[in-house]
C-alpha atoms as a PDB file:
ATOM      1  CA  UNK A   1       1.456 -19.156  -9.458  1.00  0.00           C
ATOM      2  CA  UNK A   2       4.427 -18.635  -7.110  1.00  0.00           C
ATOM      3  CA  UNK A   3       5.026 -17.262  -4.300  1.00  0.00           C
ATOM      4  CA  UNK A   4       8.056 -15.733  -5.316  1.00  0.00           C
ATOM      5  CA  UNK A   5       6.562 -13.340  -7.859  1.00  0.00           C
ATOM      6  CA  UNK A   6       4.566 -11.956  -5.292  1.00  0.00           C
ATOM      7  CA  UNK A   7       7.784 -11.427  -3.226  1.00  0.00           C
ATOM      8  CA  UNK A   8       9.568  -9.450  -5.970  1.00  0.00           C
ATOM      9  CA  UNK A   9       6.913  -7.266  -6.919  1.00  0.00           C
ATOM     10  CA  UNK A  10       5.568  -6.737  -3.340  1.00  0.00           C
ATOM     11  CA  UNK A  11       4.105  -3.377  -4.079  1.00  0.00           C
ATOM     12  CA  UNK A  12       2.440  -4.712  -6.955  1.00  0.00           C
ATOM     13  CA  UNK A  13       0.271  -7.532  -5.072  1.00  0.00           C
ATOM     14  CA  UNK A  14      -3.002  -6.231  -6.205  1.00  0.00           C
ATOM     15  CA  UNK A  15      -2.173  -5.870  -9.739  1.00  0.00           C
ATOM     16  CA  UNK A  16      -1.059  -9.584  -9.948  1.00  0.00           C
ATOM     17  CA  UNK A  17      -4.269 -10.938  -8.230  1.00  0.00           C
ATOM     18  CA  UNK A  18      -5.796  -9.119 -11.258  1.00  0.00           C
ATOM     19  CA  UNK A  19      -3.327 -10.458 -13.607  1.00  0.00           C
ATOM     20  CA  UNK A  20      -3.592 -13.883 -12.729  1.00  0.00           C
ATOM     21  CA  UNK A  21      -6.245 -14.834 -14.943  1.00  0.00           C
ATOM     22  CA  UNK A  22      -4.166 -14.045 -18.013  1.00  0.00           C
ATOM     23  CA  UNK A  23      -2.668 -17.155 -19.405  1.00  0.00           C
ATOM     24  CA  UNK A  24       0.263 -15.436 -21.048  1.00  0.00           C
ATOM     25  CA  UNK A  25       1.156 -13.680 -17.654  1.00  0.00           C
ATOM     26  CA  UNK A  26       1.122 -16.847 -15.678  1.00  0.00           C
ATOM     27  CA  UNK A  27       3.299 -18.763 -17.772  1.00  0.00           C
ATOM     28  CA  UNK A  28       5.646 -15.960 -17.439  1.00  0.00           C
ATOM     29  CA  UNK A  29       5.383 -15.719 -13.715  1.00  0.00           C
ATOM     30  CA  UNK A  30       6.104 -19.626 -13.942  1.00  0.00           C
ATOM     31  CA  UNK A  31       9.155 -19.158 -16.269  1.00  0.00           C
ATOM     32  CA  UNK A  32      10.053 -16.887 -13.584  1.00  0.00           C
ATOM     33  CA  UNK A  33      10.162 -19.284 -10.807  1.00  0.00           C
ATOM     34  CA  UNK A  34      11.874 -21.984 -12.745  1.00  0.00           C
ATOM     35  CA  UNK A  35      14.217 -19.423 -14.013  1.00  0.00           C
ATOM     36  CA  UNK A  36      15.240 -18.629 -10.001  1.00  0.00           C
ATOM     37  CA  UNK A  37      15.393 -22.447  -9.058  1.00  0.00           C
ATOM     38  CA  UNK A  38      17.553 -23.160 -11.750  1.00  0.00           C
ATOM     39  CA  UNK A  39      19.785 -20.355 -10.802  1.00  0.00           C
ATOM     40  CA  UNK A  40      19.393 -21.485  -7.137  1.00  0.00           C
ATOM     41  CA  UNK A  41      20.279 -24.997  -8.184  1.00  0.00           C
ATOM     42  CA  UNK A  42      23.371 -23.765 -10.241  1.00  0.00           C
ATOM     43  CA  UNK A  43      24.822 -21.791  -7.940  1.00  0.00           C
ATOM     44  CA  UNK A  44      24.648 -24.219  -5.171  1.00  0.00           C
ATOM     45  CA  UNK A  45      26.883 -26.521  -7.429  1.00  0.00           C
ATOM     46  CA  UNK A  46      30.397 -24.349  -6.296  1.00  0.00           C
ATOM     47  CA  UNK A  47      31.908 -25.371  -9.263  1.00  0.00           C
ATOM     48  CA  UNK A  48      33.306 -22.870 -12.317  1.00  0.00           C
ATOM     49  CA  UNK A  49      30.126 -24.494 -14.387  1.00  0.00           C
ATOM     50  CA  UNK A  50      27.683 -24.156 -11.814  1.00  0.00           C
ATOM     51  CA  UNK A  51      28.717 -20.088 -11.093  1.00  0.00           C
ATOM     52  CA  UNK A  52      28.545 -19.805 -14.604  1.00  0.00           C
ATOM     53  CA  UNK A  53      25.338 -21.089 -15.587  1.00  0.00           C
ATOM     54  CA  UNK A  54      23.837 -19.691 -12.304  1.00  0.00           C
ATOM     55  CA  UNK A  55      25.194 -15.947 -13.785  1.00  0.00           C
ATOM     56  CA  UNK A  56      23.201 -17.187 -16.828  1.00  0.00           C
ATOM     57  CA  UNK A  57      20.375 -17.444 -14.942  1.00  0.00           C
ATOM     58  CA  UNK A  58      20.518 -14.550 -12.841  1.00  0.00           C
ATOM     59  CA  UNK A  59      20.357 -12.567 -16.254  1.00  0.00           C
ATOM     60  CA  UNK A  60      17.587 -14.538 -17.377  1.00  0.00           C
ATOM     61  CA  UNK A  61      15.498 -13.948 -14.326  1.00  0.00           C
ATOM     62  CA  UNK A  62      16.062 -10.261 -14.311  1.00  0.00           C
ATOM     63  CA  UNK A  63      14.701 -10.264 -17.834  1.00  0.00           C
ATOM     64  CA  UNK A  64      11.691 -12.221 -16.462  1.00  0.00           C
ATOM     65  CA  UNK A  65      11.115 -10.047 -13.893  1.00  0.00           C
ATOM     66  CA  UNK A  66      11.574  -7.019 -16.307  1.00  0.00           C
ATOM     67  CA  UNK A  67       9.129  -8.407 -18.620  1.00  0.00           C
ATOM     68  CA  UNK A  68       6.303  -8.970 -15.883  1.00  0.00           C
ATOM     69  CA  UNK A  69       6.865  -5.327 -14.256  1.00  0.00           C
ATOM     70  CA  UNK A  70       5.604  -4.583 -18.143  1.00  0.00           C
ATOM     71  CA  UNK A  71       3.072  -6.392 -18.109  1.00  0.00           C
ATOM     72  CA  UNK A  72       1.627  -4.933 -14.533  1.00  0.00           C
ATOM     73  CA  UNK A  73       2.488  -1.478 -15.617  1.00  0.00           C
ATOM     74  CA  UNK A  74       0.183  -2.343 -18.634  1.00  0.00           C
ATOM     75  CA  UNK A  75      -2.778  -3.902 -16.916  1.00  0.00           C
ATOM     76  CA  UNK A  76      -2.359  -1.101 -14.713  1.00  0.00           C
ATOM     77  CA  UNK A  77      -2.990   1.152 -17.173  1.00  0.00           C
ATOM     78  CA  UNK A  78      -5.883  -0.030 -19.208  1.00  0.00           C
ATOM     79  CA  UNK A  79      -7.428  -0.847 -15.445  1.00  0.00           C
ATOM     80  CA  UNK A  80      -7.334   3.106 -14.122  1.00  0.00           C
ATOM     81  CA  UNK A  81      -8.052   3.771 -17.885  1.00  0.00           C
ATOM     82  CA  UNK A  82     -11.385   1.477 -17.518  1.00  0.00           C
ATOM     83  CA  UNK A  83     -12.132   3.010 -13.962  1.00  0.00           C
ATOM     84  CA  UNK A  84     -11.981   7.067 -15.903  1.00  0.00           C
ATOM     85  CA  UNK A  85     -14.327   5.675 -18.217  1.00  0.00           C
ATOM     86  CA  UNK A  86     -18.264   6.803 -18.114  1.00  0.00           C
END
């Protein structure tokens, strides 16, 4: 997994240890990272294509990053709901 979800959800550290072991939430985390490279790659390019494709992938990131806050906020969830429970 990379480092870098861990440095946009920060606050969230614990819940992504947790998370880790789901398949579907690492492969997101990893779309994630090659998401940000590619946008890192693009926009290094300083060329009309390359800030356009890199604004492509800027959106696509956040979207990413949307999508795996909602899928912490979830496993956050069913976790405190599994602590409540006798």
């Amino acid at each position: 997994m990379s480092w870098s979800v861990f440095d946009c959800f920060t606050a969230r550290r614990r819940a992504i240890e947790v998370a880790r072991s789901d398949d579907d939430f690492r492969l997101l985390c990893e779309d994630l990272t090659a998401a940000e490279a590619a946008a890192h790659y693009w926009e290094s390019q300083h060329t009309d294509v390359g800030r356009a494709r890199s604004a492509e992938y800027r959106i696509l990131v956040q979207e990413l990053a949307e999508e795996v806050e909602a899928m912490l906020k979830l496993r956050t969830k069913a976790g405190s709901r599994k602590r409540r429970s006798p």
